[in-house]
PDB file of N, CA and C in Angstrom:
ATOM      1  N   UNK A   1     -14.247  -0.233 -12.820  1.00  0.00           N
ATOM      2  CA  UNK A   1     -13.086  -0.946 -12.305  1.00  0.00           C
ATOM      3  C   UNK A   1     -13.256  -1.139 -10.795  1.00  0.00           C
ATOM      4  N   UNK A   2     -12.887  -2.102 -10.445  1.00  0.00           N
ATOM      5  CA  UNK A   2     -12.790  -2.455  -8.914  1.00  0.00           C
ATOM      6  C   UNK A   2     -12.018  -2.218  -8.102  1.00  0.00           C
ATOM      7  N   UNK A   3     -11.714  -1.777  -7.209  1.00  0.00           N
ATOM      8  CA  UNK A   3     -10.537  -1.200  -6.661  1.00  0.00           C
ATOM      9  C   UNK A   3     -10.036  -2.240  -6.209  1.00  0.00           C
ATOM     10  N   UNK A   4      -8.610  -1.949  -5.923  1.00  0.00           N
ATOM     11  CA  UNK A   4      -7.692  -3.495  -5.463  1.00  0.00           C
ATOM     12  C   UNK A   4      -8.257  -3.211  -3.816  1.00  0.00           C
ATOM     13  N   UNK A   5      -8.579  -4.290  -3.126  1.00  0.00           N
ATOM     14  CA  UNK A   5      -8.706  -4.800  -1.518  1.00  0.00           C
ATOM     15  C   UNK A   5      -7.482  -4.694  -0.522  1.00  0.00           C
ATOM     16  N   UNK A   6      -7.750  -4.390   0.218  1.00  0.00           N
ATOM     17  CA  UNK A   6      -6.004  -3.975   1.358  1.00  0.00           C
ATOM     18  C   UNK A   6      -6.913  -4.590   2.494  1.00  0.00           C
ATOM     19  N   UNK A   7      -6.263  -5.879   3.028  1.00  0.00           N
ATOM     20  CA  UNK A   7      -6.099  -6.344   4.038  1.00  0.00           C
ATOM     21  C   UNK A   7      -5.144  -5.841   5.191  1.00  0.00           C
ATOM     22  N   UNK A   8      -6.021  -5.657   6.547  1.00  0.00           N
ATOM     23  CA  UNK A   8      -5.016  -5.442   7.525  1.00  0.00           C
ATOM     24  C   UNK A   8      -4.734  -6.740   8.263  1.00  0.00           C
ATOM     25  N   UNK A   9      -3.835  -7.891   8.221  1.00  0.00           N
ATOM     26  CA  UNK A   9      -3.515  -9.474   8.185  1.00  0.00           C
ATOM     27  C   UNK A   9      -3.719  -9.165   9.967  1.00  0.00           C
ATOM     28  N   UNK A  10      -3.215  -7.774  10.665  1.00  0.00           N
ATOM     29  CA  UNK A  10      -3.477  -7.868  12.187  1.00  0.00           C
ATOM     30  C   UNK A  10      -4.527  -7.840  12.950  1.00  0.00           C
ATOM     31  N   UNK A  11      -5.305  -7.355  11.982  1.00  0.00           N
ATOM     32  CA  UNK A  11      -6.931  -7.283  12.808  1.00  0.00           C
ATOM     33  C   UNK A  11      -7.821  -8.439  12.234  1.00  0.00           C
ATOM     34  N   UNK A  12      -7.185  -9.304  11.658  1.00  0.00           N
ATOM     35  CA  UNK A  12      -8.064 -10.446  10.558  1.00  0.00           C
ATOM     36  C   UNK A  12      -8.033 -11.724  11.701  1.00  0.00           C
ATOM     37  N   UNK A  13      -9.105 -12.280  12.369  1.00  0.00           N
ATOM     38  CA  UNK A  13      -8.899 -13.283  13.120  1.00  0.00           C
ATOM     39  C   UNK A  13      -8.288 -14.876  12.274  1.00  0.00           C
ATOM     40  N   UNK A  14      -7.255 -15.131  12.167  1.00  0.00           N
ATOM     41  CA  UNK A  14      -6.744 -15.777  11.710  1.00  0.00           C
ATOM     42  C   UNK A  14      -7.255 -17.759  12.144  1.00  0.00           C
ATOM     43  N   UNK A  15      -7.980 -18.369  11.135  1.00  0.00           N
ATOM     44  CA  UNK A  15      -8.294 -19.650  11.651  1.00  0.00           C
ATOM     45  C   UNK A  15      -7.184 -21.218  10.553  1.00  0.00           C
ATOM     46  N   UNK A  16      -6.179 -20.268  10.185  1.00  0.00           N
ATOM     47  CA  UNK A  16      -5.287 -21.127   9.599  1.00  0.00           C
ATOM     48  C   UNK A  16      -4.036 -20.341   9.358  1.00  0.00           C
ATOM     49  N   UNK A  17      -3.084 -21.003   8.681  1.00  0.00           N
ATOM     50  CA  UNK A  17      -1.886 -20.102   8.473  1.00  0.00           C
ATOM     51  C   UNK A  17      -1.762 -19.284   7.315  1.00  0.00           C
ATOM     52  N   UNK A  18      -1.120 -18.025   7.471  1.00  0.00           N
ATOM     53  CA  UNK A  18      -1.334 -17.148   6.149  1.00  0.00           C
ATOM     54  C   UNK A  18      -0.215 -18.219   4.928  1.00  0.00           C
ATOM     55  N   UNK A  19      -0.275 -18.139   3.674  1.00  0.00           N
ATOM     56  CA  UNK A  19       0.595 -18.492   2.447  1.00  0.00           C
ATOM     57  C   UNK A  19       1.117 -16.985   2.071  1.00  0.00           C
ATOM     58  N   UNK A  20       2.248 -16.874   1.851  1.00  0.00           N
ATOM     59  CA  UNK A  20       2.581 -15.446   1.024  1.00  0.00           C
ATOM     60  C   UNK A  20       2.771 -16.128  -0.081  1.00  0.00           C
ATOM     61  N   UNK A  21       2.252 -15.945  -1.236  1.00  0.00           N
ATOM     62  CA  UNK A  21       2.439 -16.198  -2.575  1.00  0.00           C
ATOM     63  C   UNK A  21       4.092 -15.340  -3.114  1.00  0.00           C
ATOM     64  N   UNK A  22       4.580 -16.466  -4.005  1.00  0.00           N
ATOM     65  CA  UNK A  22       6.162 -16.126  -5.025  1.00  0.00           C
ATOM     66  C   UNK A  22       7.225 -15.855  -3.743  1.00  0.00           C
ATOM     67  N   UNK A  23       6.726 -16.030  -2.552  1.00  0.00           N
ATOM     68  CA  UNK A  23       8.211 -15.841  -1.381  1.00  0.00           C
ATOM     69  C   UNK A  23       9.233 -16.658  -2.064  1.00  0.00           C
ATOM     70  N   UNK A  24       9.498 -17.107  -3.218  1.00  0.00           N
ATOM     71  CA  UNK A  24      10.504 -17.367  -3.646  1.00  0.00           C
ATOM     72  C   UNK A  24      11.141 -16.429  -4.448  1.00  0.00           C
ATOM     73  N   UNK A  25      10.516 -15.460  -4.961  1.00  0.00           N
ATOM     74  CA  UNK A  25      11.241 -14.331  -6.295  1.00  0.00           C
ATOM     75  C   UNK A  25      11.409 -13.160  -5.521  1.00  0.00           C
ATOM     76  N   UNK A  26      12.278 -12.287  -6.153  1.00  0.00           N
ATOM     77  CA  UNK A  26      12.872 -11.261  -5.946  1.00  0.00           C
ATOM     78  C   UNK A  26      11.968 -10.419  -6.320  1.00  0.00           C
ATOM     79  N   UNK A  27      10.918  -9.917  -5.715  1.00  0.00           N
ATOM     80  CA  UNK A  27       9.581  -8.924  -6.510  1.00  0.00           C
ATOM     81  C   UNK A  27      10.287  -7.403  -6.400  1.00  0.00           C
ATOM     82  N   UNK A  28      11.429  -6.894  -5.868  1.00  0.00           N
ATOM     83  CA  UNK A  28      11.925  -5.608  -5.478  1.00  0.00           C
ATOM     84  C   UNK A  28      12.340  -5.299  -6.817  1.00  0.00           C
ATOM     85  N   UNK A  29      12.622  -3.699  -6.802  1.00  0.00           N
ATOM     86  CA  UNK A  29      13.062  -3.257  -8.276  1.00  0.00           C
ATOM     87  C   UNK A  29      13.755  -1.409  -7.697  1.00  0.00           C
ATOM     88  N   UNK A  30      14.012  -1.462  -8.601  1.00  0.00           N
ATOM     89  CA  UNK A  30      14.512   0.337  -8.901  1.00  0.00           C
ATOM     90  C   UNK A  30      14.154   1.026 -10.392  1.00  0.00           C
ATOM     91  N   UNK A  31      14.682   2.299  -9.636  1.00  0.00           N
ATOM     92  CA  UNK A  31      14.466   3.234 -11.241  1.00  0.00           C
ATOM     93  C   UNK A  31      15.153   2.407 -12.713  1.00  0.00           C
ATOM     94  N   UNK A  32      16.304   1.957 -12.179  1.00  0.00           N
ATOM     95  CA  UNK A  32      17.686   1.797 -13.095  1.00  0.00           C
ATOM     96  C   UNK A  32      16.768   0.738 -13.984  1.00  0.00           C
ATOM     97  N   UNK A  33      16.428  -0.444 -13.097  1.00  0.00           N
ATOM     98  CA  UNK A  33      15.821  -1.544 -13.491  1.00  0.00           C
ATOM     99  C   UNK A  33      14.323  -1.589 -14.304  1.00  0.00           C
ATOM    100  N   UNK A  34      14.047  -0.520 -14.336  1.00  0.00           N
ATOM    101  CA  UNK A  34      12.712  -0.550 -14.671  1.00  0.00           C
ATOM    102  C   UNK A  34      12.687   0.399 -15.887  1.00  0.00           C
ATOM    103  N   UNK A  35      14.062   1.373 -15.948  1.00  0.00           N
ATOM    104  CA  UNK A  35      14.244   2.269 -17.089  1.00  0.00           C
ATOM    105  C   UNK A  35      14.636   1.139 -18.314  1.00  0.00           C
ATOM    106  N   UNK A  36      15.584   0.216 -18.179  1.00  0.00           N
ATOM    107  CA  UNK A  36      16.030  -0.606 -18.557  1.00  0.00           C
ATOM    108  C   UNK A  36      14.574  -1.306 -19.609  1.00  0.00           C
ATOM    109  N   UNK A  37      13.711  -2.259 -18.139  1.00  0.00           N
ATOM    110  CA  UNK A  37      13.163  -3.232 -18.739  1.00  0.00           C
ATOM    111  C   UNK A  37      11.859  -1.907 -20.144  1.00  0.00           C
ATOM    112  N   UNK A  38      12.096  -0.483 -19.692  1.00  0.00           N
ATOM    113  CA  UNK A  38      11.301   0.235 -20.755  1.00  0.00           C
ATOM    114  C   UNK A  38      11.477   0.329 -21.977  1.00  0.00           C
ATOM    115  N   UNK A  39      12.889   0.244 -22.029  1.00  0.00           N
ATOM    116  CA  UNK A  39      13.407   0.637 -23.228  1.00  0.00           C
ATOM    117  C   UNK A  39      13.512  -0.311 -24.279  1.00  0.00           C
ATOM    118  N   UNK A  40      14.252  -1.317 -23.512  1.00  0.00           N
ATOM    119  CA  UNK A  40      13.861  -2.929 -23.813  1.00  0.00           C
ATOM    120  C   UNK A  40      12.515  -3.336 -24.711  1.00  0.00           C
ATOM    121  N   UNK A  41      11.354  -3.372 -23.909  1.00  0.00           N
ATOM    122  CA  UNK A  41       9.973  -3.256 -24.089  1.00  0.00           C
ATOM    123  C   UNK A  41       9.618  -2.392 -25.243  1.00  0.00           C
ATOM    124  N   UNK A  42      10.171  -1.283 -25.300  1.00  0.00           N
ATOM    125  CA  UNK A  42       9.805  -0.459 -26.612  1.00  0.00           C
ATOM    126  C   UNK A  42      10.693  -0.772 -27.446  1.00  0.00           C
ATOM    127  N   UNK A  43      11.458  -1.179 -27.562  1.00  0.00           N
ATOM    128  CA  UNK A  43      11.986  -1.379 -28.929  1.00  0.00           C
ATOM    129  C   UNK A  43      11.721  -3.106 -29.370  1.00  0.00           C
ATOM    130  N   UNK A  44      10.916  -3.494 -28.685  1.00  0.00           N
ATOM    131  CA  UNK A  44      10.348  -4.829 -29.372  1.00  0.00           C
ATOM    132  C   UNK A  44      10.834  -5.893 -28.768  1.00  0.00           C
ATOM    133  N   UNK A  45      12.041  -5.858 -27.730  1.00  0.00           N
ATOM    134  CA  UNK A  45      12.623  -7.266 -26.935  1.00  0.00           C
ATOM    135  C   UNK A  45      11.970  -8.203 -26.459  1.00  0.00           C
ATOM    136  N   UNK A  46      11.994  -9.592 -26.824  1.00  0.00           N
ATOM    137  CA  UNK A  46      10.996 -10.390 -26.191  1.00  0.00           C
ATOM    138  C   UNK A  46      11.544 -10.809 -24.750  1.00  0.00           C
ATOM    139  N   UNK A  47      10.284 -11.104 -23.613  1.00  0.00           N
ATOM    140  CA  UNK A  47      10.289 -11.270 -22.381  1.00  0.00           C
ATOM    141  C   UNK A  47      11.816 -11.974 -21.787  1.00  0.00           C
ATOM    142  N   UNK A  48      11.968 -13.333 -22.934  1.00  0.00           N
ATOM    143  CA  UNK A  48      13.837 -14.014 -22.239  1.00  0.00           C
ATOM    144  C   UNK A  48      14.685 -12.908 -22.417  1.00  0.00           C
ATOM    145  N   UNK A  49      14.619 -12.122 -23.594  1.00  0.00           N
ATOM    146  CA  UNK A  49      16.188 -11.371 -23.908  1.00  0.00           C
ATOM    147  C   UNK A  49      16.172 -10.295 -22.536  1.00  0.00           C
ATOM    148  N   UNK A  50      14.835  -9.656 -22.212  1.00  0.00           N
ATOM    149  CA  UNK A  50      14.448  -8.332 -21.199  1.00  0.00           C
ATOM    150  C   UNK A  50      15.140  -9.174 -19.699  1.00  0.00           C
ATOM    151  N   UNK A  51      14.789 -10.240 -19.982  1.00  0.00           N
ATOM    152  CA  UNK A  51      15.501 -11.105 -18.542  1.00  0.00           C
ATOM    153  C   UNK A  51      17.016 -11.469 -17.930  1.00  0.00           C
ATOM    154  N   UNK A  52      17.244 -12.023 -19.354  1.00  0.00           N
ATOM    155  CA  UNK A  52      18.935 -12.066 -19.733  1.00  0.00           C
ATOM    156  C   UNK A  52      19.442 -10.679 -19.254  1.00  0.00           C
ATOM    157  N   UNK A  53      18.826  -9.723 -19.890  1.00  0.00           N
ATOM    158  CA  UNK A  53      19.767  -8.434 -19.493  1.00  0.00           C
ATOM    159  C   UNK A  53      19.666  -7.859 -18.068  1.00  0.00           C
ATOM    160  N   UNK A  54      18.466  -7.631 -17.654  1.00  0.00           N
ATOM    161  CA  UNK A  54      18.059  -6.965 -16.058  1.00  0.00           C
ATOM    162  C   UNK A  54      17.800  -7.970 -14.773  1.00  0.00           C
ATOM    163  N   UNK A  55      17.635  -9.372 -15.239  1.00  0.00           N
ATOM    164  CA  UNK A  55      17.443 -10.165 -14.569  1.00  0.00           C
ATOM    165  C   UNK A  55      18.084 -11.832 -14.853  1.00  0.00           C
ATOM    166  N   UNK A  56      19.465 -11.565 -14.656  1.00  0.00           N
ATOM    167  CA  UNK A  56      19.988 -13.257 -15.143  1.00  0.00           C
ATOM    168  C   UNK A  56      20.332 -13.827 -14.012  1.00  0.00           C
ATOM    169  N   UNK A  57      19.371 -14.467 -13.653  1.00  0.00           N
ATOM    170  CA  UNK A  57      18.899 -15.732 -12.562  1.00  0.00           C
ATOM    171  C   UNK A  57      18.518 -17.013 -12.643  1.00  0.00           C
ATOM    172  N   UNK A  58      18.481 -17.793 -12.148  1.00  0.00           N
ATOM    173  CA  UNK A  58      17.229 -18.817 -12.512  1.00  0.00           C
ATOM    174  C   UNK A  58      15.692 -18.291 -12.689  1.00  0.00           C
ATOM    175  N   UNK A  59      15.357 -17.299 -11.725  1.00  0.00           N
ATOM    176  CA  UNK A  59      13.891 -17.275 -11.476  1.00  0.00           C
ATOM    177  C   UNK A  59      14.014 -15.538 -12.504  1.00  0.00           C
ATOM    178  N   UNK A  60      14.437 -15.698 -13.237  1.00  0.00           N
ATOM    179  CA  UNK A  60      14.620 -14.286 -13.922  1.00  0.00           C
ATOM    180  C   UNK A  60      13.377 -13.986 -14.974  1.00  0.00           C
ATOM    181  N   UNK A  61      13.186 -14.648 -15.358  1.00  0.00           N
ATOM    182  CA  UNK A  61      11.798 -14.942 -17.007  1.00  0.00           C
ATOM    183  C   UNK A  61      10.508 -14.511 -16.026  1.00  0.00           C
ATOM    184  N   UNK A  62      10.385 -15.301 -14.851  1.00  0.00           N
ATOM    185  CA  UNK A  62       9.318 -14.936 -14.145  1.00  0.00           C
ATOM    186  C   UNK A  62       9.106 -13.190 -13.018  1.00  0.00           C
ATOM    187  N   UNK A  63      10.557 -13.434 -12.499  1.00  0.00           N
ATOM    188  CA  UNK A  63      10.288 -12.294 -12.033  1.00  0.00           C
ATOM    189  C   UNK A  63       9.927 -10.630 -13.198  1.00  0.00           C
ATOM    190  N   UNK A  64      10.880 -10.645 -14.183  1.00  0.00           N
ATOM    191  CA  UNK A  64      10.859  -9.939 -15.055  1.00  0.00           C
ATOM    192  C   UNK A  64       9.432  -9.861 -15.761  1.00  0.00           C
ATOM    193  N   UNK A  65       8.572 -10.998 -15.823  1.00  0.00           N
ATOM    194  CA  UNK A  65       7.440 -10.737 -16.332  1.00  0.00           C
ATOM    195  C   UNK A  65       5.889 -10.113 -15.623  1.00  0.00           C
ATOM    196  N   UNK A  66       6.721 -10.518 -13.650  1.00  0.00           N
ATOM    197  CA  UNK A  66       5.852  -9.831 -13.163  1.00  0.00           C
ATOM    198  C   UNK A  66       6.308  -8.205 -13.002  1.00  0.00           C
ATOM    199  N   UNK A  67       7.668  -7.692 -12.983  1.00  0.00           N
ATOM    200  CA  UNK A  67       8.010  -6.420 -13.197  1.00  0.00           C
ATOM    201  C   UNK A  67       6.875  -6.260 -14.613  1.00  0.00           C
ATOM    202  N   UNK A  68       6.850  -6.564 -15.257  1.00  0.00           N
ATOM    203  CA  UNK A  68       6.492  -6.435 -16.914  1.00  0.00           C
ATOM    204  C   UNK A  68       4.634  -5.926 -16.286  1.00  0.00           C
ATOM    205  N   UNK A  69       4.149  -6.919 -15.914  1.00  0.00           N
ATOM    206  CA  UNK A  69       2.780  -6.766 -15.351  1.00  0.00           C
ATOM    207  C   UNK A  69       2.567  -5.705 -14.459  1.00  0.00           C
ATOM    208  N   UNK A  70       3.444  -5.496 -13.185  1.00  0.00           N
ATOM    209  CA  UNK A  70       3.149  -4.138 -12.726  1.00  0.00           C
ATOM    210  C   UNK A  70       3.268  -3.051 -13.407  1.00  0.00           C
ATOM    211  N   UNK A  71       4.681  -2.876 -14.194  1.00  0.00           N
ATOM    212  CA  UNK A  71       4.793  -1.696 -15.251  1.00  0.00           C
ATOM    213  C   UNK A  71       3.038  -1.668 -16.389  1.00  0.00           C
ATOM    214  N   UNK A  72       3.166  -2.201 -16.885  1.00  0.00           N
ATOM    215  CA  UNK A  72       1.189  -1.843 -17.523  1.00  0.00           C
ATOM    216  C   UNK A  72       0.055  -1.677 -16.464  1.00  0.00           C
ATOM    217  N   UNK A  73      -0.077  -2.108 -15.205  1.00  0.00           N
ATOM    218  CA  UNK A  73      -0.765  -1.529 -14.607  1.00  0.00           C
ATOM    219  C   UNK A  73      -1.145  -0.705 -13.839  1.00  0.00           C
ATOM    220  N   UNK A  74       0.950  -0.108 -13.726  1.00  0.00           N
ATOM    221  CA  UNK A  74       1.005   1.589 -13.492  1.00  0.00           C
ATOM    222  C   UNK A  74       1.391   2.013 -14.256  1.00  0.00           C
ATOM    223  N   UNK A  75       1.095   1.712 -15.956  1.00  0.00           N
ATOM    224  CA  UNK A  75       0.754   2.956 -17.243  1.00  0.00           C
ATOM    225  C   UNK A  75       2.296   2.981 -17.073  1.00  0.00           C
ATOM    226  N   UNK A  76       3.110   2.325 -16.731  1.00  0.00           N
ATOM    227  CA  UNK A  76       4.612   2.941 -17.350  1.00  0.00           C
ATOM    228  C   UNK A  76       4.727   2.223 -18.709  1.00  0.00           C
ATOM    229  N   UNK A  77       4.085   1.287 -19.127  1.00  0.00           N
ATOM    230  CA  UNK A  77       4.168   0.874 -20.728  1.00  0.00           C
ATOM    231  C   UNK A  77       2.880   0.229 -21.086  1.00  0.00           C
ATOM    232  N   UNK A  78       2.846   0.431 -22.534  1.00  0.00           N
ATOM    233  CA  UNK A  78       1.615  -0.217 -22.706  1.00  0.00           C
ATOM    234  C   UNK A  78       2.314  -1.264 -23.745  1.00  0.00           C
ATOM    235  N   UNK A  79       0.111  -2.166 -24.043  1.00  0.00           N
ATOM    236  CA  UNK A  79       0.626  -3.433 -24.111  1.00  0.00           C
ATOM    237  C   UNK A  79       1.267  -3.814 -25.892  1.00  0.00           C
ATOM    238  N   UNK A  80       1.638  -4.092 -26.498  1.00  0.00           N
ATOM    239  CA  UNK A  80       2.313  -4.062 -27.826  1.00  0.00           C
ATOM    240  C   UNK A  80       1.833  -5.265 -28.712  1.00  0.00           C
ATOM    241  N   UNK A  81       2.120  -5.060 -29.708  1.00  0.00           N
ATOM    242  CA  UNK A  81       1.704  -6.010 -31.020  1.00  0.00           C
ATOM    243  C   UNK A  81       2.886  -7.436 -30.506  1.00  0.00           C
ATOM    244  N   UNK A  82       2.941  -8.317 -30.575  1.00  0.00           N
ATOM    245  CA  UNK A  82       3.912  -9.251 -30.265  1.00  0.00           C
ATOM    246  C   UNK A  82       3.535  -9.909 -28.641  1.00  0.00           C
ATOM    247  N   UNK A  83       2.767  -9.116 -28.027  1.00  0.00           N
ATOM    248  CA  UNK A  83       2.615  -9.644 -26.696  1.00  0.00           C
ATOM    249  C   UNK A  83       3.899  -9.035 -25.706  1.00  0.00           C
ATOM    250  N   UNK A  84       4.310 -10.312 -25.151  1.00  0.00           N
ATOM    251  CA  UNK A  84       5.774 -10.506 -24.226  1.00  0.00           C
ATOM    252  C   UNK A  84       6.766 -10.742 -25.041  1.00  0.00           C
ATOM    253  N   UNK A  85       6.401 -11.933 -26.232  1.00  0.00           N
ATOM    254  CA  UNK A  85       7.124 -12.263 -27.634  1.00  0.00           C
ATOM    255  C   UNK A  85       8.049 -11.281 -27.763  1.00  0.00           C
ATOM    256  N   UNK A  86       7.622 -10.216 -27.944  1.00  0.00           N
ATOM    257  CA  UNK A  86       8.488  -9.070 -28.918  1.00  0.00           C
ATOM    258  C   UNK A  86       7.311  -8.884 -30.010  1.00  0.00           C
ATOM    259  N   UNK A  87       8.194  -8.244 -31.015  1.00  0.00           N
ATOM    260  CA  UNK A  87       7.839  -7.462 -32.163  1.00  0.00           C
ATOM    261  C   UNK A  87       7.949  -8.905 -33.512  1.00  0.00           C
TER     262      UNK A  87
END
């Protein structure tokens, strides 16, 4: 496995402007929110219903699916028969 890369953006001689990627979504979270989208997740909820409940926004399906993506790649859930689908 490759380890993820950590840029320090202050010591990087900069020859254009930085992009922050999704500066439109709400990427922040908590315990509450993340106990939630677990339980959700284990009992088979597909990705809209997990959204509807912890995240009813416009940009909710997406943010919720990148919560969804960090949670499996810090082992707080794994990945299931159904996908994002559900069960």
């Amino acid at each position: 496995m490759i380890p993820n890369q950590v840029y320090d953006i202050s010591k990087i001689e900069l020859t254009e402007p930085i992009i922050y990627m999704l500066d439109k979504f709400d990427l922040t979270t908590n315990a509450t929110e993340i106990n939630q989208a677990k339980e959700l997740w284990n009992k088979g909820t597909n990705i809209h219903k997990i959204a509807d409940k912890i995240r009813p926004t416009q940009r909710g399906t997406t943010e919720t699916f990148l919560l969804l993506l960090h949670m499996v790649e810090e082992n707080m859930i794994k990945p299931r028969g159904g996908k994002m689908w559900g069960a």
